[in-house]
C-alpha atoms as a PDB file:
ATOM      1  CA  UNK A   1     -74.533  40.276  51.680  1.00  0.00           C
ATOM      2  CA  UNK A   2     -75.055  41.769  48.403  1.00  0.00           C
ATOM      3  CA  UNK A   3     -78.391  43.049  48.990  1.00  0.00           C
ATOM      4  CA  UNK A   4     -76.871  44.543  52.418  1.00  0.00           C
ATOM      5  CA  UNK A   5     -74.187  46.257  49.980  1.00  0.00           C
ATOM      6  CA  UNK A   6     -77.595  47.595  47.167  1.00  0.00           C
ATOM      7  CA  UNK A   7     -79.060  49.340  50.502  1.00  0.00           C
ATOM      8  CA  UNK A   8     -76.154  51.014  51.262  1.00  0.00           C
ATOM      9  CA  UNK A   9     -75.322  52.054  47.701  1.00  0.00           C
ATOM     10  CA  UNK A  10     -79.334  53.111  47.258  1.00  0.00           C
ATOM     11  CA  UNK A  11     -78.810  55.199  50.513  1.00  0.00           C
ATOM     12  CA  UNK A  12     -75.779  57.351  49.342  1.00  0.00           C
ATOM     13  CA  UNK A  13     -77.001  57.278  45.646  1.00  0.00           C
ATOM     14  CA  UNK A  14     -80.021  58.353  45.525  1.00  0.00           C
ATOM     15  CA  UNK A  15     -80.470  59.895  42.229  1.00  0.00           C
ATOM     16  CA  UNK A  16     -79.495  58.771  38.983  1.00  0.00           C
ATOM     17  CA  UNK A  17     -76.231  58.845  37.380  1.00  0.00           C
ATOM     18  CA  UNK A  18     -72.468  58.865  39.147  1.00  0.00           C
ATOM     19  CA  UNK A  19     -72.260  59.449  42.860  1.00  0.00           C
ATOM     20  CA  UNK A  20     -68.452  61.071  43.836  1.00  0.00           C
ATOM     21  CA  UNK A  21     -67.703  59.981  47.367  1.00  0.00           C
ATOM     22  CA  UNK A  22     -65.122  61.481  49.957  1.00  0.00           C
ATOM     23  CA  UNK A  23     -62.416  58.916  48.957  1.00  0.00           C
ATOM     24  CA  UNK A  24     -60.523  60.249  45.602  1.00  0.00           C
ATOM     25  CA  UNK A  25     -61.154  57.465  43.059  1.00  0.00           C
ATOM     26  CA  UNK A  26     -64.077  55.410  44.671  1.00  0.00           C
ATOM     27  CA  UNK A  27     -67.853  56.357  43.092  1.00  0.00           C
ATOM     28  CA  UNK A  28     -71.148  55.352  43.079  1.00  0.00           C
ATOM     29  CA  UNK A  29     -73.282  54.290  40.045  1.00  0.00           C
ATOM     30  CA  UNK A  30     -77.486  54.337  39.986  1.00  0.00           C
ATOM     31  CA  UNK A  31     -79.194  53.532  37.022  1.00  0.00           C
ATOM     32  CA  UNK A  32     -83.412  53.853  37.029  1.00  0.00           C
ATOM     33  CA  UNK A  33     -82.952  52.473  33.626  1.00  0.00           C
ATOM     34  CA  UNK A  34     -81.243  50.343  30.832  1.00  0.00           C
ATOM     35  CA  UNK A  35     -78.340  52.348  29.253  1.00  0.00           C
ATOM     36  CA  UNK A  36     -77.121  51.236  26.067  1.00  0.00           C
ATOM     37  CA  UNK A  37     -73.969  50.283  24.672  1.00  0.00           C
ATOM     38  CA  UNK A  38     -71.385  53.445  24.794  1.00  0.00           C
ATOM     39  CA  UNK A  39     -67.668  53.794  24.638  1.00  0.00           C
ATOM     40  CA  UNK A  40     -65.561  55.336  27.566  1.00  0.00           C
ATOM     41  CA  UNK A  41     -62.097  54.640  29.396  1.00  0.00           C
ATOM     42  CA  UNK A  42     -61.578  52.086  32.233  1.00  0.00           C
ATOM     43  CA  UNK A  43     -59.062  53.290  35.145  1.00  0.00           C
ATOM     44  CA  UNK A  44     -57.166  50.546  36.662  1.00  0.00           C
ATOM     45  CA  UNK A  45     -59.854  49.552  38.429  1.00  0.00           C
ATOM     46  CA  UNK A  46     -62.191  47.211  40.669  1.00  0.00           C
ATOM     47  CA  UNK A  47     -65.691  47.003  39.684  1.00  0.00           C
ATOM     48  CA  UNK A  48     -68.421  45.598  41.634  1.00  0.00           C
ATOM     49  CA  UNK A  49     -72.669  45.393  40.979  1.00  0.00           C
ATOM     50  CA  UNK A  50     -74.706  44.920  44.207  1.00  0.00           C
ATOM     51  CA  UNK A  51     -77.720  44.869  42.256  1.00  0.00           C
ATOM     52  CA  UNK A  52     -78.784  44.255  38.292  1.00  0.00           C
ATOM     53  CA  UNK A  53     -75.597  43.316  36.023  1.00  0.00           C
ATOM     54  CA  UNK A  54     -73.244  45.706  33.788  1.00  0.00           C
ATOM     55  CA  UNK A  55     -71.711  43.970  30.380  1.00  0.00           C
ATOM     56  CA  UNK A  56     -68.013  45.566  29.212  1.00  0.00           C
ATOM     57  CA  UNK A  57     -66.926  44.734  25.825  1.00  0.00           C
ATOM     58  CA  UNK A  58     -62.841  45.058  24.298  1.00  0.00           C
ATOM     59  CA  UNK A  59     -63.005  44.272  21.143  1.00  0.00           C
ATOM     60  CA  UNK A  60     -64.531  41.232  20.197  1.00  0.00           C
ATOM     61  CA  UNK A  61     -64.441  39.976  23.665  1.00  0.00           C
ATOM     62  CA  UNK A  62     -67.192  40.569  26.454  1.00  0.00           C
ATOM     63  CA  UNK A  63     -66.705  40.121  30.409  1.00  0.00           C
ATOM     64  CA  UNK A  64     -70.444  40.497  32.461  1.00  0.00           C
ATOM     65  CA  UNK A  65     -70.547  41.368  36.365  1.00  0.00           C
ATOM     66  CA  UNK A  66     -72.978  41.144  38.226  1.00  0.00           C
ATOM     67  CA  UNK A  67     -73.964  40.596  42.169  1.00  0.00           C
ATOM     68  CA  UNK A  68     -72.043  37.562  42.547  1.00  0.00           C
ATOM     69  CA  UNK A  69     -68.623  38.935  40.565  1.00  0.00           C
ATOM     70  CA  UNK A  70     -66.651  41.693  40.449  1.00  0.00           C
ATOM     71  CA  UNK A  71     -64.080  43.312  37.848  1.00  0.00           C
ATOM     72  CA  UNK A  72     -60.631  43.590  38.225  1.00  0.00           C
ATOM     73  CA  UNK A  73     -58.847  46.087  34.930  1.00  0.00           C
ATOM     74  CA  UNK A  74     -55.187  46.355  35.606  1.00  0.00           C
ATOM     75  CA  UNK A  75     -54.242  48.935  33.065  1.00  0.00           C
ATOM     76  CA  UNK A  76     -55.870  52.059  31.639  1.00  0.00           C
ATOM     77  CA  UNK A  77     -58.109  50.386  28.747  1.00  0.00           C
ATOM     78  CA  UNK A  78     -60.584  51.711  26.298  1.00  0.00           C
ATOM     79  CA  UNK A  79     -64.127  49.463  26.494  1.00  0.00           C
ATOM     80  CA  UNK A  80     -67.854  49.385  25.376  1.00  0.00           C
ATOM     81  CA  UNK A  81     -70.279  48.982  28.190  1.00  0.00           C
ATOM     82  CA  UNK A  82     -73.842  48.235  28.875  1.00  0.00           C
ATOM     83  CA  UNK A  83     -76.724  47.791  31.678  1.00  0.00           C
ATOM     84  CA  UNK A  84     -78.972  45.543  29.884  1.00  0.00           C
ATOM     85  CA  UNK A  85     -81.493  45.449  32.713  1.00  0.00           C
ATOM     86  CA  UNK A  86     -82.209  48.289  34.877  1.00  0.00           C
ATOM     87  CA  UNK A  87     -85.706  49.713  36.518  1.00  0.00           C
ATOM     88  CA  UNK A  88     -86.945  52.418  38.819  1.00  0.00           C
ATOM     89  CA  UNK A  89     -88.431  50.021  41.138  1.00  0.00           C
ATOM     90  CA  UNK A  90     -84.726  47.434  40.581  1.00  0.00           C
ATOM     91  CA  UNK A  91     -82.006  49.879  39.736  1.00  0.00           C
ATOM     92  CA  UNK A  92     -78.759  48.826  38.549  1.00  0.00           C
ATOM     93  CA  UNK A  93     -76.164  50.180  41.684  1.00  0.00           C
ATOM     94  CA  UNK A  94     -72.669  49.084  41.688  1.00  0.00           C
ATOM     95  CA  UNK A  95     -69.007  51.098  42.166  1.00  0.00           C
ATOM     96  CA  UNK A  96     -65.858  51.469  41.601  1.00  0.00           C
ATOM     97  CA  UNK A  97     -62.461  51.575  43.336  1.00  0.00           C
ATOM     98  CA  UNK A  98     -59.719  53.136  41.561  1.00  0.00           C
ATOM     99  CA  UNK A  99     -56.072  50.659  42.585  1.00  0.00           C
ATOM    100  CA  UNK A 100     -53.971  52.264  44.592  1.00  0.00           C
ATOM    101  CA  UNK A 101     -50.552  51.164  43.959  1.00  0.00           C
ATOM    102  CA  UNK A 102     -48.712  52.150  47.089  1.00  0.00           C
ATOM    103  CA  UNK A 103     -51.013  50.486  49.247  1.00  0.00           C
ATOM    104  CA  UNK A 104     -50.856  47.472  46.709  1.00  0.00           C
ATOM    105  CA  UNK A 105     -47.063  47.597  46.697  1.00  0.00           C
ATOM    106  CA  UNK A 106     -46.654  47.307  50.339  1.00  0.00           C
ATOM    107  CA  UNK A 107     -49.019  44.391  50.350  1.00  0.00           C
ATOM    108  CA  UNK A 108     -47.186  42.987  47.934  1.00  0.00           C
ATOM    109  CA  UNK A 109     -43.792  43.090  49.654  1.00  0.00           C
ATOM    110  CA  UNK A 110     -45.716  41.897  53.097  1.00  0.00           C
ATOM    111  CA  UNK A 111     -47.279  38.927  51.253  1.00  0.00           C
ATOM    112  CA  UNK A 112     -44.585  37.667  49.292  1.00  0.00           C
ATOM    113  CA  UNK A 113     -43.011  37.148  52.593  1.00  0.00           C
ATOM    114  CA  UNK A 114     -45.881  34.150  52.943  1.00  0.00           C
ATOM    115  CA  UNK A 115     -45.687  33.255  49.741  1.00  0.00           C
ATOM    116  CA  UNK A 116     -49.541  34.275  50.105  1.00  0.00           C
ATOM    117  CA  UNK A 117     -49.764  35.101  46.353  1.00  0.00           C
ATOM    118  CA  UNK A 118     -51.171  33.560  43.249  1.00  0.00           C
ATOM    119  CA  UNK A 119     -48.243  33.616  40.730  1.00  0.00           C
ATOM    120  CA  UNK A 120     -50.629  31.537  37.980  1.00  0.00           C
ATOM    121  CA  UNK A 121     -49.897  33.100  34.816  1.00  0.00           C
ATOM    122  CA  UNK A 122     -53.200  35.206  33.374  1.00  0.00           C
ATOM    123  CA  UNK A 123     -53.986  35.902  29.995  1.00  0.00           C
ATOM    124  CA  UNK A 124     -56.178  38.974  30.182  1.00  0.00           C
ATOM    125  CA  UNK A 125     -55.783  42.337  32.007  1.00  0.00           C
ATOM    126  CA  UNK A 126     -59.546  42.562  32.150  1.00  0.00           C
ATOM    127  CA  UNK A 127     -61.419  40.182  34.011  1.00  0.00           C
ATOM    128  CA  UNK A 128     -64.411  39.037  36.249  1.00  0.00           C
ATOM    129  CA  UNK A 129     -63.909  37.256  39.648  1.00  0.00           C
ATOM    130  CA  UNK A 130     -66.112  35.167  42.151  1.00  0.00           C
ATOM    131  CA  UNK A 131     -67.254  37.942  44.532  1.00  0.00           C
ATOM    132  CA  UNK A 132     -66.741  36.928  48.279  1.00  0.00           C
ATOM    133  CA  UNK A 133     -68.634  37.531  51.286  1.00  0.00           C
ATOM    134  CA  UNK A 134     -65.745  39.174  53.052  1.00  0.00           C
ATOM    135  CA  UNK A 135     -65.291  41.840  49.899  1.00  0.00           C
ATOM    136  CA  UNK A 136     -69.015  42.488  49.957  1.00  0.00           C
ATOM    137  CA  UNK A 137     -68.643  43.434  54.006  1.00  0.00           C
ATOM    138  CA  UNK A 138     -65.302  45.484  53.070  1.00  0.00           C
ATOM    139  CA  UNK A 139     -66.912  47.717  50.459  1.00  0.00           C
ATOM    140  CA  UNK A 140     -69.865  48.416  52.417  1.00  0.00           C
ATOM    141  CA  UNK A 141     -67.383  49.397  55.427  1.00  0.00           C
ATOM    142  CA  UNK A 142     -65.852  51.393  52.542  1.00  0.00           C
ATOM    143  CA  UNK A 143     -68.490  53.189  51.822  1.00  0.00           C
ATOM    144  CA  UNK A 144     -70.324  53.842  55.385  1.00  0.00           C
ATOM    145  CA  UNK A 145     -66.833  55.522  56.119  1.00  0.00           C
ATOM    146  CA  UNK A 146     -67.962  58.508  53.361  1.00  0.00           C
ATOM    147  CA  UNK A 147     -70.898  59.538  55.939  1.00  0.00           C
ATOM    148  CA  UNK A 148     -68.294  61.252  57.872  1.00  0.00           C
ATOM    149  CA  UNK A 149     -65.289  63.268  57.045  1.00  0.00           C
ATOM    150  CA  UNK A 150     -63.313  61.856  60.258  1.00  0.00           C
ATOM    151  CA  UNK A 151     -64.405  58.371  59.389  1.00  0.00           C
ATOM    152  CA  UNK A 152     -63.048  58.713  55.708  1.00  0.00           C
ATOM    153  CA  UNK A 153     -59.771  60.263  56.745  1.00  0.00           C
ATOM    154  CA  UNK A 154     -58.555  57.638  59.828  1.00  0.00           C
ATOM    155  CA  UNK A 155     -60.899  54.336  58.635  1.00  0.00           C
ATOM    156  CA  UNK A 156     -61.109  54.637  55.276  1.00  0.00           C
ATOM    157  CA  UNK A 157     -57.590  53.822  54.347  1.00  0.00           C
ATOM    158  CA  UNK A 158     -57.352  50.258  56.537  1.00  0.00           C
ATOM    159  CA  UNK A 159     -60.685  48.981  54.849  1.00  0.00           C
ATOM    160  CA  UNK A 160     -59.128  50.095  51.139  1.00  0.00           C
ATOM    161  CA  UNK A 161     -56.470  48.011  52.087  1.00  0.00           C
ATOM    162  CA  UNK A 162     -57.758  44.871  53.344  1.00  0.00           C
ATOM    163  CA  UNK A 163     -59.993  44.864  50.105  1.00  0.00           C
ATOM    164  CA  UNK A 164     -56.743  44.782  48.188  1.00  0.00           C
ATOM    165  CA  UNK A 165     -55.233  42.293  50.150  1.00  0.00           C
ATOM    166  CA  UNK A 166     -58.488  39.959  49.470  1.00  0.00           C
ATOM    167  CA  UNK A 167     -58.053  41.020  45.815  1.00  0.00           C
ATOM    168  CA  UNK A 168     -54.375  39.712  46.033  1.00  0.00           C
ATOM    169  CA  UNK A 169     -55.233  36.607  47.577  1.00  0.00           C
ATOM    170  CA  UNK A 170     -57.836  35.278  45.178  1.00  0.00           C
ATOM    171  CA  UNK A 171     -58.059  33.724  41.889  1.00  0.00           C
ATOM    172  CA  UNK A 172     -57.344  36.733  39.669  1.00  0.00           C
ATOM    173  CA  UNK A 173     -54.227  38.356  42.203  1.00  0.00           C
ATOM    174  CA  UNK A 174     -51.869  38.563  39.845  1.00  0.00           C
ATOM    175  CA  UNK A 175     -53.963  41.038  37.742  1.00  0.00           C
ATOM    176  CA  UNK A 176     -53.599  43.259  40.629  1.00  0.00           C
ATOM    177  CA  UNK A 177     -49.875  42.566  41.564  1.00  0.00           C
ATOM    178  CA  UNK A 178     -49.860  43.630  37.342  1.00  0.00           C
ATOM    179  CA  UNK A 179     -51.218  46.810  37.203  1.00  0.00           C
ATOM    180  CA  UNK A 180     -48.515  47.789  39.410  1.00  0.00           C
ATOM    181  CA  UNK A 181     -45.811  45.807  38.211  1.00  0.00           C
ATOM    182  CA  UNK A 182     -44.559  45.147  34.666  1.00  0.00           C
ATOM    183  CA  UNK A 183     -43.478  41.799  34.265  1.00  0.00           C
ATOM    184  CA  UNK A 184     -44.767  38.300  32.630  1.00  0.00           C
ATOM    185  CA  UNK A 185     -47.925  36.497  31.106  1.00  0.00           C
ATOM    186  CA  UNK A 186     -50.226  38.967  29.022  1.00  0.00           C
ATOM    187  CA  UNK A 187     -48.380  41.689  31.187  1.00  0.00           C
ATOM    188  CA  UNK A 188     -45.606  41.444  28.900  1.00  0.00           C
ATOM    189  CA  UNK A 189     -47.586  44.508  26.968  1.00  0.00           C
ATOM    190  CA  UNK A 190     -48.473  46.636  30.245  1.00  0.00           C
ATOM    191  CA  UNK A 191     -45.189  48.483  30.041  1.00  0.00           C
ATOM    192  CA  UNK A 192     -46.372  49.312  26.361  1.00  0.00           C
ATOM    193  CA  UNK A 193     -49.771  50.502  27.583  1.00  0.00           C
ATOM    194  CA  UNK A 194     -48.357  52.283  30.482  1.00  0.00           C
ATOM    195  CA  UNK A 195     -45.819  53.713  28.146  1.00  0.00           C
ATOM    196  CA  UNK A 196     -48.862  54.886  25.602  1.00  0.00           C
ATOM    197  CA  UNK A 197     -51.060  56.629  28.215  1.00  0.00           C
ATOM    198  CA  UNK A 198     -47.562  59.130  28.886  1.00  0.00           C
ATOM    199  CA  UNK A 199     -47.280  59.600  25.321  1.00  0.00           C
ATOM    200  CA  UNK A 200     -50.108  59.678  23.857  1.00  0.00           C
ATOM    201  CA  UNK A 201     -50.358  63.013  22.201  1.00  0.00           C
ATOM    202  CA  UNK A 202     -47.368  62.774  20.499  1.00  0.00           C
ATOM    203  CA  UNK A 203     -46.341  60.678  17.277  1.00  0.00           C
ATOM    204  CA  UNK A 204     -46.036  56.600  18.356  1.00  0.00           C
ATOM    205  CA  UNK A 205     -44.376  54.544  15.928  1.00  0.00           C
ATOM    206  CA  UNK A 206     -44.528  50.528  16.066  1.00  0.00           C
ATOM    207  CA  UNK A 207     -40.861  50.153  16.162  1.00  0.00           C
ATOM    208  CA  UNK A 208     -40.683  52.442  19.188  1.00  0.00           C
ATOM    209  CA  UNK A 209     -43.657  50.431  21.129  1.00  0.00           C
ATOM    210  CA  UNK A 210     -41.823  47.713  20.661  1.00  0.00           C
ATOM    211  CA  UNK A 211     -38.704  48.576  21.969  1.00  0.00           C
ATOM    212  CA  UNK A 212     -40.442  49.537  24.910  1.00  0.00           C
ATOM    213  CA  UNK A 213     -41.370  45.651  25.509  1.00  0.00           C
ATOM    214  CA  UNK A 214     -38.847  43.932  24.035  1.00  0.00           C
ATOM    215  CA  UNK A 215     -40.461  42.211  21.407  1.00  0.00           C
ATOM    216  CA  UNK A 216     -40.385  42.679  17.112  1.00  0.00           C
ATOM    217  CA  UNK A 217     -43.262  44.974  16.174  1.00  0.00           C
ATOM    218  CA  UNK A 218     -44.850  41.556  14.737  1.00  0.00           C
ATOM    219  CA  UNK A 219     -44.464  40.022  18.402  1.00  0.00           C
ATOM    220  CA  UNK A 220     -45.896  42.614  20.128  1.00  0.00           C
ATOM    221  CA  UNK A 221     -49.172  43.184  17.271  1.00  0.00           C
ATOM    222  CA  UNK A 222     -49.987  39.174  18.332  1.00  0.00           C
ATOM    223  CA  UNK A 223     -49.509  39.800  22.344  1.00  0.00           C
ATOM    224  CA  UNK A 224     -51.705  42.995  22.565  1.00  0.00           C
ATOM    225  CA  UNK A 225     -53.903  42.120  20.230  1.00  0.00           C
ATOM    226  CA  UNK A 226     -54.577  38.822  22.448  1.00  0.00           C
ATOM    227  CA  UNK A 227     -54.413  41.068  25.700  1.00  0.00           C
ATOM    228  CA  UNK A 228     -56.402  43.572  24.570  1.00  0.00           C
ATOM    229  CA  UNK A 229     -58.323  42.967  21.020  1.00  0.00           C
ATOM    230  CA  UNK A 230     -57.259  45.778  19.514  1.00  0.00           C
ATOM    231  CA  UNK A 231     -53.699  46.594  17.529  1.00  0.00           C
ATOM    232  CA  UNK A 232     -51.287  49.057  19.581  1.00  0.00           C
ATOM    233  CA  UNK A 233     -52.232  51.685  16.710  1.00  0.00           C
ATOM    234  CA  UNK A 234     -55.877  50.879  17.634  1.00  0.00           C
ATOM    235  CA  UNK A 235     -55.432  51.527  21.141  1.00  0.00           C
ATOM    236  CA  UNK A 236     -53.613  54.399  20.684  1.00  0.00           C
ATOM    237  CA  UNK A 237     -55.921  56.079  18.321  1.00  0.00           C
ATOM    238  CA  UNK A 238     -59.167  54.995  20.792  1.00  0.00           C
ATOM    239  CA  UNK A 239     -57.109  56.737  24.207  1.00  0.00           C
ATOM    240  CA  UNK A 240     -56.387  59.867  21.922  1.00  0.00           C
ATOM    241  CA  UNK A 241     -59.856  59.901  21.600  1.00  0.00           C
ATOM    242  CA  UNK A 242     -61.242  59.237  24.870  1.00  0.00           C
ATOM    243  CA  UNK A 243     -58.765  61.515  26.116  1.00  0.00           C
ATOM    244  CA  UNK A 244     -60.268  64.310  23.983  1.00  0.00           C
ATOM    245  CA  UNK A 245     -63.685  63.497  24.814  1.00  0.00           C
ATOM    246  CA  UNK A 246     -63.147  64.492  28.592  1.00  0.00           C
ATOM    247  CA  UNK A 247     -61.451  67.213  27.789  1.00  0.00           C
ATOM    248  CA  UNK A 248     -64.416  68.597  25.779  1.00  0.00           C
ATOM    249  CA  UNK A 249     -66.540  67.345  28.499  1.00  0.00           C
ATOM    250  CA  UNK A 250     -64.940  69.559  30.827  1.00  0.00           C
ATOM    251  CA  UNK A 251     -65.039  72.977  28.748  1.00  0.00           C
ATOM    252  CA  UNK A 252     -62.011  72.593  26.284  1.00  0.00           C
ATOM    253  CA  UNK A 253     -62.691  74.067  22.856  1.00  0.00           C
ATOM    254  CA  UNK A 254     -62.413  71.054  20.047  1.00  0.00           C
ATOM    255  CA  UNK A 255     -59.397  72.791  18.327  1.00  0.00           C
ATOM    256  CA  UNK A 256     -57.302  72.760  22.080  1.00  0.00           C
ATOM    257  CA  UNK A 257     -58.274  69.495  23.088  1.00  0.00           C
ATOM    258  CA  UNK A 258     -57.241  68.184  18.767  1.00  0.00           C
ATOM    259  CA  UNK A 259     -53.818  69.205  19.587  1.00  0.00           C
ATOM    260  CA  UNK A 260     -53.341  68.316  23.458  1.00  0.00           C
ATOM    261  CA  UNK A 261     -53.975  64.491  22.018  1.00  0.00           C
ATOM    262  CA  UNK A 262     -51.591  64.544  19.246  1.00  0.00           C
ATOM    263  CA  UNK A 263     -53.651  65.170  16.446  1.00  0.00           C
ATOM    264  CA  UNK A 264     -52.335  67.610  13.787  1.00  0.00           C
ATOM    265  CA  UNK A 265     -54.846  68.225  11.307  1.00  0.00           C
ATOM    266  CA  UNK A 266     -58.242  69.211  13.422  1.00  0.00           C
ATOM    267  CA  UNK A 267     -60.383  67.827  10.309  1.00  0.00           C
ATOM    268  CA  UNK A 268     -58.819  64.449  10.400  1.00  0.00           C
ATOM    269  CA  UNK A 269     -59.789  64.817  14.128  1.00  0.00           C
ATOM    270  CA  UNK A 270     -63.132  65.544  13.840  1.00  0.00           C
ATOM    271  CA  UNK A 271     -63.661  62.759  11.074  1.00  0.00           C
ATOM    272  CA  UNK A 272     -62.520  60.223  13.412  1.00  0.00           C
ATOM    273  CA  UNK A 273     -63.966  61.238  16.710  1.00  0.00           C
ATOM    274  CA  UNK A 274     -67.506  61.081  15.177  1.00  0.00           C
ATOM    275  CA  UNK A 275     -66.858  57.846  13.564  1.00  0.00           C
ATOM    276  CA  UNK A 276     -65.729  56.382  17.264  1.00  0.00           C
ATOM    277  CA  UNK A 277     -68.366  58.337  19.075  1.00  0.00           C
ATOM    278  CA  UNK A 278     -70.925  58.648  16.350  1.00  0.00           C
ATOM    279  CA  UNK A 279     -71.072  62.389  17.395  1.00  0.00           C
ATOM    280  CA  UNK A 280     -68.609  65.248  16.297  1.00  0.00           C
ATOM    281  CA  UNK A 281     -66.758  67.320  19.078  1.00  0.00           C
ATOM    282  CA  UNK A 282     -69.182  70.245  18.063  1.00  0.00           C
ATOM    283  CA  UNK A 283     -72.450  68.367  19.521  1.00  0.00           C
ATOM    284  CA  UNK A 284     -70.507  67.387  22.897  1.00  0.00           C
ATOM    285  CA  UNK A 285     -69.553  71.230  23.238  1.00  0.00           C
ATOM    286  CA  UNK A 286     -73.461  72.375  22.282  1.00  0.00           C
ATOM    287  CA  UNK A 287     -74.489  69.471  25.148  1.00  0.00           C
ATOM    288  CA  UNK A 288     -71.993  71.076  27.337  1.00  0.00           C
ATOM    289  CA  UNK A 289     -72.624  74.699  26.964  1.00  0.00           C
ATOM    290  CA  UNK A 290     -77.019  73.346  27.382  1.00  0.00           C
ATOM    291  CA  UNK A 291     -76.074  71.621  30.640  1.00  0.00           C
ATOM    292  CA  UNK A 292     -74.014  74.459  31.602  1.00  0.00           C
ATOM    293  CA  UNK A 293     -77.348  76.788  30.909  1.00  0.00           C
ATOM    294  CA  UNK A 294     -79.270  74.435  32.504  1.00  0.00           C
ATOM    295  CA  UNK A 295     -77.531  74.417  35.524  1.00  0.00           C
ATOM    296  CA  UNK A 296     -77.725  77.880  35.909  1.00  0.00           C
ATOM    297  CA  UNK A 297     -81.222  78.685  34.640  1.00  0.00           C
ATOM    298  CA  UNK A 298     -82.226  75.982  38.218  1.00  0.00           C
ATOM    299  CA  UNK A 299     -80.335  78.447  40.088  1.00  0.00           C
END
């Protein structure tokens, strides 16, 4: 099935790079080569490889998909990723499906009825998960309704949902039923990432973090740092940052997108984002304004 699911990905993918579809949230990936380890910002999302493998790093931890799993993130969450193997002739394809909470809500009120769902408790909100045959036939259903603008508008919406409701019935359903819901296990700290991603750009204190779960500031340091690897300051700082970067990526000047993520002193803000990124927001604003050129100069 998964070499069904490459074809299909290969056929609406053809060039290198990310591949928007007519669903809002679901892409396409193609890689001709290997692409080395670089920082970015996971939606809640699932994440599956038809062909090669991808490796995503948080913190200290690693988590590899490939052809035969897929990756479920519950909450917005800052990671390292790599394609350690990737050629022209085998390309690494693969895509993503940004959760949808209504239609997970709705399957979640319909399910519980059955007592369908896996109520185990799980201990990361980033994982990898046995990849099924049925999932492998959804998403390429998924993405054969993007040919056609009818076919994404009156299909597309029934396949999304019975990929969710497969995601909800296997091993690693609770991470979904979490990134909707903010209640027990390692979940215990989504409220306080949820509650970081609103807040971001302006001043977050521990005390008030931890408040927001329910914990001591010392309580909360050992839960998110075991959910996530990082500290909540940590997290905090590498969103703020992440943030910014898109924001410069789509034309903000650095000094706009410094303030819009909470940062008061714009030198203290370039320090840090080339110490993250190993670039300063100057050189992603110089490779903006050349692809910009570029663009034009082919037209």
């Amino acid at each position: 099935m998964s070499e069904q699911l490459a074809r299909v990905i290969a056929d609406h993918a053809p060039h290198e790079g990310i591949t928007a579809t007519l669903l809002d949230g679901f892409f396409l990936y193609r890689s001709d080569q290997v692409v080395g380890r670089n920082r970015f910002c996971y939606e809640p999302t699932i994440c599956v490889v038809a062909q090669s493998r991808k490796r995503v790093y948080t913190g200290d931890r690693y988590y590899d998909y490939d052809p035969n799993n897929y990756l479920i993130n519950a909450v917005a969450m800052p990671v390292e990723g790599e394609v350690p193997e990737a050629t022209a002739d085998e390309p690494y394809l693969g895509l993503s499906l940004r959760i949808d909470s209504y239609i997970v809500s709705e399957l979640i009120v319909e399910m519980d009825r059955h007592s369908l769902l896996q109520r185990d408790q799980i201990p990361d909100l980033i994982s990898a998960c046995p990849l099924t045959e049925r999932l492998t036939d959804a998403f390429t259903r998924l993405i054969r309704t993007c040919q056609d603008p009818m076919d994404s508008d009156v299909l597309a919406a029934a396949v999304k949902r019975e990929i969710f409701y497969e995601v909800l019935k296997g091993p690693r359903g609770e991470m979904l039923r979490n990134s909707i819901a903010q209640h027990s296990g390692a979940n215990r700290v989504a409220p306080v990432i949820h509650f970081i991603e609103e807040n971001y750009h302006r001043p977050l204190v521990v005390e008030e973090l931890a408040s927001v779960a329910g914990m001591s500031p010392s309580s909360l340091h050992e839960h998110f740092k075991q959910a996530t690897s990082m500290s909540p300051l940590q997290f905090m700082k590498s969103l703020r940052l992440h943030k910014a970067r898109t924001l410069l990526l789509n034309g903000s000047q650095a000094a706009e997108a410094c303030w819009k993520v909470g940062y008061g002193s714009p030198s203290q803000f370039s320090r840090e984002f080339k110490r993250f990124f190993g670039e300063s927001p100057r050189d992603v604003q110089v490779m903006v304004r050349a692809a910009i050129h570029e663009g034009s100069a082919a037209h």
